[in-house]
C-alpha atoms as a PDB file:
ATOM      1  CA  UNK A   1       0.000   0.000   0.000  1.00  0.00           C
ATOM      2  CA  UNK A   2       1.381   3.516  -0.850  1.00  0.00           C
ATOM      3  CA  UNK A   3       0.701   5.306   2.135  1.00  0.00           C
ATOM      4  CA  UNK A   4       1.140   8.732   0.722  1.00  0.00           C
ATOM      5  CA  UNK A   5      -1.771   8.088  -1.362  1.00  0.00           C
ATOM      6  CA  UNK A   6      -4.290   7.377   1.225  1.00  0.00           C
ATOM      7  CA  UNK A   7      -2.958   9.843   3.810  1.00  0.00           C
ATOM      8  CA  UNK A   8      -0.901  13.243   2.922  1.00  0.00           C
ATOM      9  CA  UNK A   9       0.403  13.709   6.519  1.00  0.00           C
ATOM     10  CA  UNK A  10       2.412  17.072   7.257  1.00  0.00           C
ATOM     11  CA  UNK A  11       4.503  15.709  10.306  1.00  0.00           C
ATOM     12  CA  UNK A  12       8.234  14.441  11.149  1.00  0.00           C
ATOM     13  CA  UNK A  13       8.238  11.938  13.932  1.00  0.00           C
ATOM     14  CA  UNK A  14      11.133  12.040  16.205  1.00  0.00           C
ATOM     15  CA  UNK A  15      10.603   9.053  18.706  1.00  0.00           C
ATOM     16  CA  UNK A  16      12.022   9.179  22.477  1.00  0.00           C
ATOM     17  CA  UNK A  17      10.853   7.069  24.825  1.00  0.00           C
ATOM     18  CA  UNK A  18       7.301   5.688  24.011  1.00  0.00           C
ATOM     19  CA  UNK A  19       6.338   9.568  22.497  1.00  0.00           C
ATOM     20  CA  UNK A  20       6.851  11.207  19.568  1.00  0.00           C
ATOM     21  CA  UNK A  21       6.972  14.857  19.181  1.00  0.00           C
ATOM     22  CA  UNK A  22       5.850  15.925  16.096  1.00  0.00           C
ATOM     23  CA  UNK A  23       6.838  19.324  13.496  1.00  0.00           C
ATOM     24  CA  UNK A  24       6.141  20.241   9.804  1.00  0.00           C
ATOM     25  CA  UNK A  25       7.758  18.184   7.434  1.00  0.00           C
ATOM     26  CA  UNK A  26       6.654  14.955   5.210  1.00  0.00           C
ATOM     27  CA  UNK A  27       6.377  11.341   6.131  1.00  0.00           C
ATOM     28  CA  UNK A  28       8.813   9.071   4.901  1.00  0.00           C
ATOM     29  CA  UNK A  29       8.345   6.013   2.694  1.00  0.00           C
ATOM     30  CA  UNK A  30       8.403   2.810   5.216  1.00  0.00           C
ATOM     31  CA  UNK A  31       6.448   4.129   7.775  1.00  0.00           C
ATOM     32  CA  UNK A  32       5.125   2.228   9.748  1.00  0.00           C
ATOM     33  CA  UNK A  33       1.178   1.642  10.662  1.00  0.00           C
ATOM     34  CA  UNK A  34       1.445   2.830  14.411  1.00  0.00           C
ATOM     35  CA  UNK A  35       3.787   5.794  13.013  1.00  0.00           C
ATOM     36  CA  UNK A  36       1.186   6.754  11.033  1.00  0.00           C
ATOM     37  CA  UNK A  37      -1.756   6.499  13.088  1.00  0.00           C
ATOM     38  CA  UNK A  38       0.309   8.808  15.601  1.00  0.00           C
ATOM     39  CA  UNK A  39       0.804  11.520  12.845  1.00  0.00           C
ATOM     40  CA  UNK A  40      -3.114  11.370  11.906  1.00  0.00           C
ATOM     41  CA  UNK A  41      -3.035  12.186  15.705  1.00  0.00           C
ATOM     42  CA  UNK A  42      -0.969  15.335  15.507  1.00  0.00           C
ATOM     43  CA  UNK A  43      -1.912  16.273  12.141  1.00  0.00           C
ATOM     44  CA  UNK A  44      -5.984  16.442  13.843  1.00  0.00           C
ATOM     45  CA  UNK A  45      -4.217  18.168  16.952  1.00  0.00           C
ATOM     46  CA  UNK A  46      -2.855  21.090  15.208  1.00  0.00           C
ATOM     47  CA  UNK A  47      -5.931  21.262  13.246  1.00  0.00           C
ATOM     48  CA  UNK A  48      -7.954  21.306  16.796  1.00  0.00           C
ATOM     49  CA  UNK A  49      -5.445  24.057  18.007  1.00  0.00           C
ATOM     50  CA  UNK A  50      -6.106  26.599  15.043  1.00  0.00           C
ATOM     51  CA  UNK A  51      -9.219  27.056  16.451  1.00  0.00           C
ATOM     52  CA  UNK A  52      -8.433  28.095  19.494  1.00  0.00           C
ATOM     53  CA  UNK A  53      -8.627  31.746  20.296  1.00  0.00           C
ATOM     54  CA  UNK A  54      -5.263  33.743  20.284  1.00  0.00           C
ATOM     55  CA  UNK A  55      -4.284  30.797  18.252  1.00  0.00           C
ATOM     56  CA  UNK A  56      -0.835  32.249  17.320  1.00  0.00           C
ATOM     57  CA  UNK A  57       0.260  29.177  14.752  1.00  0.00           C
ATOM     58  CA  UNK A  58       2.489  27.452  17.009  1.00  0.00           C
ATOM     59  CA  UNK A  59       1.517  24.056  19.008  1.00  0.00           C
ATOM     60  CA  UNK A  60       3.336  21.728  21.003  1.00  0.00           C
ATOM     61  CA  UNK A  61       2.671  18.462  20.376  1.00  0.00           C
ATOM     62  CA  UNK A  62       3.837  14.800  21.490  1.00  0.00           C
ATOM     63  CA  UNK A  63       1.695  11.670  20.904  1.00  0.00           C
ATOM     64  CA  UNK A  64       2.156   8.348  22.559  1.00  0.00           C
ATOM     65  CA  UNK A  65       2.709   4.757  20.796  1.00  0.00           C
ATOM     66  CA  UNK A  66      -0.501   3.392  20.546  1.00  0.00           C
ATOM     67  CA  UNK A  67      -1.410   0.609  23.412  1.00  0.00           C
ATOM     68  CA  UNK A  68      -2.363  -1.516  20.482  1.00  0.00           C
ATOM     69  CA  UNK A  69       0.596  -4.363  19.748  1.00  0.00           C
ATOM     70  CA  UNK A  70       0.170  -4.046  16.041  1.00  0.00           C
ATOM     71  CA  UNK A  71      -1.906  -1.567  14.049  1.00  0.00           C
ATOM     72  CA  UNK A  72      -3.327  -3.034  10.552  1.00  0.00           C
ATOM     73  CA  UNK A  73      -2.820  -1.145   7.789  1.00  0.00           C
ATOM     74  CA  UNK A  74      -4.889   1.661   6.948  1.00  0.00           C
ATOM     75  CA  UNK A  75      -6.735   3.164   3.624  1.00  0.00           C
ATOM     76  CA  UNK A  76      -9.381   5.675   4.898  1.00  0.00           C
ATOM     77  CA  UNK A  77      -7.900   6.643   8.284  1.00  0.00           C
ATOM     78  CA  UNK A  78     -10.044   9.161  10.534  1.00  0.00           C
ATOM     79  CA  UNK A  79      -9.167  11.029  13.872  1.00  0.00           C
ATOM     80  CA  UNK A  80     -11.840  12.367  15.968  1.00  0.00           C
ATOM     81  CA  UNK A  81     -12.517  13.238  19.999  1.00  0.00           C
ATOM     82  CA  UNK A  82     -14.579  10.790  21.999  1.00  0.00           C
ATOM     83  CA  UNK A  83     -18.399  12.523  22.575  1.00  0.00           C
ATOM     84  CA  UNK A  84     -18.586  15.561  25.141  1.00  0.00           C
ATOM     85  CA  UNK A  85     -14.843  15.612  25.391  1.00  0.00           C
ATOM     86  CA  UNK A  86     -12.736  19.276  24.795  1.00  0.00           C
ATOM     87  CA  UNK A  87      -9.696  19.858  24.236  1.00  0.00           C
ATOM     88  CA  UNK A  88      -7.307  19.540  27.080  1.00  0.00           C
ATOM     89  CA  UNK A  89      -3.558  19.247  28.132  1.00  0.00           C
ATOM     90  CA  UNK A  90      -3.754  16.012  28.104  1.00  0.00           C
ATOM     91  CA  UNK A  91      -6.416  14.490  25.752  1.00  0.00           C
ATOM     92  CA  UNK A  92      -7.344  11.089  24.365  1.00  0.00           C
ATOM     93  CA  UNK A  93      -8.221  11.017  20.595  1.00  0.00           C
ATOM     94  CA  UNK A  94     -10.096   8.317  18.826  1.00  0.00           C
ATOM     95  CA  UNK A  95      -8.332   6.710  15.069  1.00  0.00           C
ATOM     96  CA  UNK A  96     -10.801   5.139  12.836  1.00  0.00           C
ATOM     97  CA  UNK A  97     -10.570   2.927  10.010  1.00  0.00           C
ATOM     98  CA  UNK A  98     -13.106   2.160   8.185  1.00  0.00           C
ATOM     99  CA  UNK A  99     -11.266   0.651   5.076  1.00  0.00           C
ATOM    100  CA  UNK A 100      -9.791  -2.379   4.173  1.00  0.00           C
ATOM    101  CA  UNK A 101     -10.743  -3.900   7.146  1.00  0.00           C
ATOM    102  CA  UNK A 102     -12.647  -1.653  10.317  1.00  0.00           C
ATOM    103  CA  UNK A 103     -11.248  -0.855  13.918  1.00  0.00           C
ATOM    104  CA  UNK A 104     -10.921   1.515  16.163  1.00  0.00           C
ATOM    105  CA  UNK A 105      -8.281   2.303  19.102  1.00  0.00           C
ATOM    106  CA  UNK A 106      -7.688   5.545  20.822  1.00  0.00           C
ATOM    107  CA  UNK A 107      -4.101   7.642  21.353  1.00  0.00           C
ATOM    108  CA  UNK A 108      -2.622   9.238  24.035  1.00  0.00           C
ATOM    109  CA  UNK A 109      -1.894  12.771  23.310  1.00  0.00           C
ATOM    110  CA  UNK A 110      -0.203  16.311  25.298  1.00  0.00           C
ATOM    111  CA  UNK A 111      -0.946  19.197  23.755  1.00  0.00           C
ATOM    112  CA  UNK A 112       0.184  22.838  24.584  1.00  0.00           C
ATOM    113  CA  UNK A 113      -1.194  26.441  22.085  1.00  0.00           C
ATOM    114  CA  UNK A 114       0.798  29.153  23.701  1.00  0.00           C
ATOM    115  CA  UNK A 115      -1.168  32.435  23.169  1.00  0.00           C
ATOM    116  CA  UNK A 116      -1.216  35.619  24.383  1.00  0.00           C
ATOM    117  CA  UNK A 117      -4.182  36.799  26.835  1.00  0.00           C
ATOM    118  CA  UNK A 118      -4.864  40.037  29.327  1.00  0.00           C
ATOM    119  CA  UNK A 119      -4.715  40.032  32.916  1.00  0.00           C
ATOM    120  CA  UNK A 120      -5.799  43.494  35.162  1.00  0.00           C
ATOM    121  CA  UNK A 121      -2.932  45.614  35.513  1.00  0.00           C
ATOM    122  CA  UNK A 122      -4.372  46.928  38.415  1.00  0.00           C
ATOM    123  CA  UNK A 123      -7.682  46.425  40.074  1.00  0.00           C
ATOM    124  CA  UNK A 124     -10.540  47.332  38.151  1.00  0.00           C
ATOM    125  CA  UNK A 125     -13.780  48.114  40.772  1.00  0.00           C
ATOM    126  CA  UNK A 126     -17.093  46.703  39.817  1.00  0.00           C
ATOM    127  CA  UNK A 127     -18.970  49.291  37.547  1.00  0.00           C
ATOM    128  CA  UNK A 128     -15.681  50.718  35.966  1.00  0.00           C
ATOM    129  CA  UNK A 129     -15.364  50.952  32.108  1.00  0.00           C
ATOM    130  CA  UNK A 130     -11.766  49.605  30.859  1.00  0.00           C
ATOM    131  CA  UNK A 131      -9.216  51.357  29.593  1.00  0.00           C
ATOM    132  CA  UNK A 132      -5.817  50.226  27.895  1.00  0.00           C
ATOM    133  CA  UNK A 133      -4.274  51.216  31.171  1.00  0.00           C
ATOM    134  CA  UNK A 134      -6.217  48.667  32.529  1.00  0.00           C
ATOM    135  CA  UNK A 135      -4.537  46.057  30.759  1.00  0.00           C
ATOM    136  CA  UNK A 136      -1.717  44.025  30.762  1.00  0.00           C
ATOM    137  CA  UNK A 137      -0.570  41.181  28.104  1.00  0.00           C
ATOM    138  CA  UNK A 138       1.009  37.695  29.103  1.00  0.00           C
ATOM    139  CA  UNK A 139       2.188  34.674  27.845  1.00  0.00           C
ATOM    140  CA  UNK A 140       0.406  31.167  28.683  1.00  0.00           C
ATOM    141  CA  UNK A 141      -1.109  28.185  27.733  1.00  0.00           C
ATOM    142  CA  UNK A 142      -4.501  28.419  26.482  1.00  0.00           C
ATOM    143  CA  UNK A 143      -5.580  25.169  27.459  1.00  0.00           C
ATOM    144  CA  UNK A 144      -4.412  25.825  31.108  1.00  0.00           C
ATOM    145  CA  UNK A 145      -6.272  29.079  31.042  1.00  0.00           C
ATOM    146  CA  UNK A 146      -9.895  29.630  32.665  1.00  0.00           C
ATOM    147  CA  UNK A 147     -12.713  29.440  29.909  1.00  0.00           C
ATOM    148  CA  UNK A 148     -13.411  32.705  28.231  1.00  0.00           C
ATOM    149  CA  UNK A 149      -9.882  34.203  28.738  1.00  0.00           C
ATOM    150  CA  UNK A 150      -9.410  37.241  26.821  1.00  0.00           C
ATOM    151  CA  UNK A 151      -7.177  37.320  24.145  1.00  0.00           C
ATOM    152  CA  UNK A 152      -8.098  40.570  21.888  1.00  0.00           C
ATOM    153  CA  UNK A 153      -7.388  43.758  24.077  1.00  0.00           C
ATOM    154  CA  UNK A 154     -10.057  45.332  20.964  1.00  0.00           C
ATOM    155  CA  UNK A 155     -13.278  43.272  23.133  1.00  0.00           C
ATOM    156  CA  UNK A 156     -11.951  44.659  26.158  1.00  0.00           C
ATOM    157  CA  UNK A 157     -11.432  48.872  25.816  1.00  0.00           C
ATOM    158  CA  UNK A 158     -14.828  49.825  26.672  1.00  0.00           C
ATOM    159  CA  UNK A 159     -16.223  47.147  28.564  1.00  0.00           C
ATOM    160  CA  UNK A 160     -17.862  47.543  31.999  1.00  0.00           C
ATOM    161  CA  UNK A 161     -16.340  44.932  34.947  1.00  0.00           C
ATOM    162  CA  UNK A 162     -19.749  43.187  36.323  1.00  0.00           C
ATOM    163  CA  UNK A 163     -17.657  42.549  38.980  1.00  0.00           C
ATOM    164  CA  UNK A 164     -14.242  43.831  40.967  1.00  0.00           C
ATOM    165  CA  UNK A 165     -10.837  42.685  39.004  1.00  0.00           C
ATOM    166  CA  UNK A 166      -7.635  41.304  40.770  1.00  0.00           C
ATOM    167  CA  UNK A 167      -4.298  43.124  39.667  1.00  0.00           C
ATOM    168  CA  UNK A 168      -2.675  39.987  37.873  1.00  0.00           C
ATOM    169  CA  UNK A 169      -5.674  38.142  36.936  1.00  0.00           C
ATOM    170  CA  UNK A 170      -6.529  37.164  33.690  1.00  0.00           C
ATOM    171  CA  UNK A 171      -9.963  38.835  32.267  1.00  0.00           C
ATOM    172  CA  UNK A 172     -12.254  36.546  31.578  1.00  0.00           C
ATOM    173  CA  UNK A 173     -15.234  37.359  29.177  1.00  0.00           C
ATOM    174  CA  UNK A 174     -18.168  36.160  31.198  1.00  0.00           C
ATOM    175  CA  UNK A 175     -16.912  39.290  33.889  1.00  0.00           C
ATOM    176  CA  UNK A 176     -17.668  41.987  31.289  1.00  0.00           C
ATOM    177  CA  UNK A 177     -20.734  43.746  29.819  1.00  0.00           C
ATOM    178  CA  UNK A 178     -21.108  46.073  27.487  1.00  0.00           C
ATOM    179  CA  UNK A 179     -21.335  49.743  28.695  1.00  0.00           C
ATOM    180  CA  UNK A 180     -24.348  50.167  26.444  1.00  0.00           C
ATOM    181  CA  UNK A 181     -25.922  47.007  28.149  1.00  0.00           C
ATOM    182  CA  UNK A 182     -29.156  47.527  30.271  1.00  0.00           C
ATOM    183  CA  UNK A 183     -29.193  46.213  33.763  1.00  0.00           C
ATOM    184  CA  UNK A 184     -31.978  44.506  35.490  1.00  0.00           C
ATOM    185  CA  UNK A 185     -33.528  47.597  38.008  1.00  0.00           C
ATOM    186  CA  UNK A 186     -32.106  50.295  35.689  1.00  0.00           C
ATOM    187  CA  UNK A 187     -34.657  52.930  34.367  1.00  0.00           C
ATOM    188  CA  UNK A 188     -34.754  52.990  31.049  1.00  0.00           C
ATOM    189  CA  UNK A 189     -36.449  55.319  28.156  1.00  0.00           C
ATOM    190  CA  UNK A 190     -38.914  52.869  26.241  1.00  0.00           C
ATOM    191  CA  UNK A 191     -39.481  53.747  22.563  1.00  0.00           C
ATOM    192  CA  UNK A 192     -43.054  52.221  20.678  1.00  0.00           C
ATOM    193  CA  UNK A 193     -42.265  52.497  17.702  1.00  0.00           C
ATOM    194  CA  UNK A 194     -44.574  51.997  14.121  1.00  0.00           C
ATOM    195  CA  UNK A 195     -45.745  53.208  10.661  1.00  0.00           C
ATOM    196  CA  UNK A 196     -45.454  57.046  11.073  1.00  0.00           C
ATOM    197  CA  UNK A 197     -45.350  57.416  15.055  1.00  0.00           C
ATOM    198  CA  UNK A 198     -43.396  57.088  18.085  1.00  0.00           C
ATOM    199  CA  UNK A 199     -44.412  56.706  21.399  1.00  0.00           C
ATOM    200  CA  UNK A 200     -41.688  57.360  24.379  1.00  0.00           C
ATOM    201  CA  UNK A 201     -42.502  56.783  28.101  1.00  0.00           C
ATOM    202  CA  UNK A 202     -40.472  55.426  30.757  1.00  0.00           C
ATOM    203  CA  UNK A 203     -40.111  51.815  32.649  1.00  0.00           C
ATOM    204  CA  UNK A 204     -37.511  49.692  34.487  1.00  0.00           C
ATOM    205  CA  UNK A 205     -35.426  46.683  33.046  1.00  0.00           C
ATOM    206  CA  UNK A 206     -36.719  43.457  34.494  1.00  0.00           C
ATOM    207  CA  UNK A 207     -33.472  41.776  33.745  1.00  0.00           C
ATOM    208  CA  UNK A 208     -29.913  42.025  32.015  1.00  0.00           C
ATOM    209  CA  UNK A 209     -29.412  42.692  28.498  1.00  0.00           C
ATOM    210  CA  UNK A 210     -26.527  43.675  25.698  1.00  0.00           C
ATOM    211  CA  UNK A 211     -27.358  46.180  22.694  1.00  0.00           C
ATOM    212  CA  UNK A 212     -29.708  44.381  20.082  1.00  0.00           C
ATOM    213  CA  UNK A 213     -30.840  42.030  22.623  1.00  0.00           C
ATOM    214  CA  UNK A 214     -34.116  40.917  23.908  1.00  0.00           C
ATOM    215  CA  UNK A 215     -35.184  42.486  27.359  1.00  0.00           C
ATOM    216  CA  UNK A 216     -38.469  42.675  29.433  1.00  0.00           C
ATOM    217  CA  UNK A 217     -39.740  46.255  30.566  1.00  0.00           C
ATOM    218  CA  UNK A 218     -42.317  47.107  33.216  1.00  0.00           C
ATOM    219  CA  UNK A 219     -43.848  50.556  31.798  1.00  0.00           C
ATOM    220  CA  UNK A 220     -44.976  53.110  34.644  1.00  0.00           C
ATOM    221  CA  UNK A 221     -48.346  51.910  34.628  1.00  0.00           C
ATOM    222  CA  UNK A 222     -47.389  48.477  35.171  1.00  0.00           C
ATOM    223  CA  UNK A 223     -47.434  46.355  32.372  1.00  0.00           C
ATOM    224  CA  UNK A 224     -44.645  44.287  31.091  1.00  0.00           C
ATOM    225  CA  UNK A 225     -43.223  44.312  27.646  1.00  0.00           C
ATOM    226  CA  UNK A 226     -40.457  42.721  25.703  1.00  0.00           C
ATOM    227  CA  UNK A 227     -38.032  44.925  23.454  1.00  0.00           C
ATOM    228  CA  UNK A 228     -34.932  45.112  22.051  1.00  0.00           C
ATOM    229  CA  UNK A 229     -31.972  47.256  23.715  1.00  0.00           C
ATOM    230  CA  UNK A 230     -30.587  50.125  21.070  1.00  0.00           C
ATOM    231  CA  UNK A 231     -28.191  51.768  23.088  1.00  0.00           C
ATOM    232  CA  UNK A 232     -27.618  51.929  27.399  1.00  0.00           C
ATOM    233  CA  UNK A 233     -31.068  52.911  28.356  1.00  0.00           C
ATOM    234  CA  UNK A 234     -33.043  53.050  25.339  1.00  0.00           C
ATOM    235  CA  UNK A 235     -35.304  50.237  24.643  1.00  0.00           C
ATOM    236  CA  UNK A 236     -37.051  50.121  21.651  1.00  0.00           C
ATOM    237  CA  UNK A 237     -40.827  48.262  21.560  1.00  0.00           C
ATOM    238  CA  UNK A 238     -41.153  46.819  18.109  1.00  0.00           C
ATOM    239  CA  UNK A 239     -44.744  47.164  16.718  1.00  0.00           C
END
């Protein structure tokens, strides 16, 4: 079988140990069926890592030997996560084959995507809009970071903390709103608005809401409506 027909592999494997740490370059003729199966593994890897955010091109990659004593040659080879699993430090992906002859096995893997993401420079007060001065860039491991880490200071100038900031730690998306948001208890101007008039009259946001989303009202009189938030404090009822 001529392997570079039925897989076109960009890896070089460079074995120590039982792992193989993987860069760009082609496979070789000979390879052998475990050799391959663990550069399907990297080759999926890298492709995993360009999607994560602040991916900066670079991944570090080293794949174990399969546990399997012998690996049967392969023509349709496919590389996929179990169900519900992410992408971690340490992850376990599934190899396929569904051609000459079916089986599947599953390959140790370690897997590092430095990036760079924003910490507080100093600490930021619940309430207070961000500022460049606010922010400070590292260096880390994006799978080692906490979910929704920060890594484009543009989503972050602007921003309102929904909560006070740590000097040091890194900004995590779920802790920001917009500063054109509408909180729940705020007073906002409600706008009715249809073919040839406009109606204005004021109520009080029954819950949290970005610009352009959905948010319930209670008017002065009492009665509840659903509109969409235009700008901080302006809700417009669409009629």
């Amino acid at each position: 079988m001529n392997r570079s027909a039925h897989f076109l592999l960009v890896a070089a494997l460079a074995t120590l140990g039982g792992a193989v740490s993987v860069n760009a370059a082609p496979i070789a003729a000979g390879t052998t069926p475990d050799e391959v199966a663990m550069a399907a593994v990297a080759t999926f890897l890298r492709q995993e890592a360009a999607r994560v955010p602040g991916y900066t091109g670079q991944a570090e990659i080293s794949v174990d030997r399969p546990r399997s004593a012998e690996l049967a040659e392969c023509d349709a080879l496919q590389a996929f996560l179990p169900p519900g699993a992410k992408l971690r430090s340490r992850t376990s992906v599934g190899l396929r084959c569904t051609a000459p002859a079916a089986w599947t096995t599953y390959v140790q893997a370690t897997l590092s995507v430095p990036i760079q993401y924003f910490v507080a420079a100093r600490p930021v007060a619940s309430g207070q809009r961000l500022s460049m001065d606010d922010l400070e860039a590292r260096e880390g491991d994006a799978l080692r970071l906490p979910f929704g880490a920060v890594t484009d200071p543009s989503t972050l100038v602007g921003m309102t903390a929904t909560s006070r900031m740590t000097a040091g730690r890194p900004i995590r998306a779920n802790g920001l709103r917009s500063a054109d948001s509408v909180v729940r208890g705020q007073q906002v101007r409600i706008t009715a608005r249809g073919p040839g008039f406009v109606v204005n009259s004021d109520g009080h946001a029954l819950e949290t809401a970005p610009p352009g989303g959905t948010v319930q009202v209670r008017t002065a009189s009492g009665q509840t409506l659903t509109g969409i938030v235009q700008r901080s404090g302006v809700v417009e009822i669409p009629i």
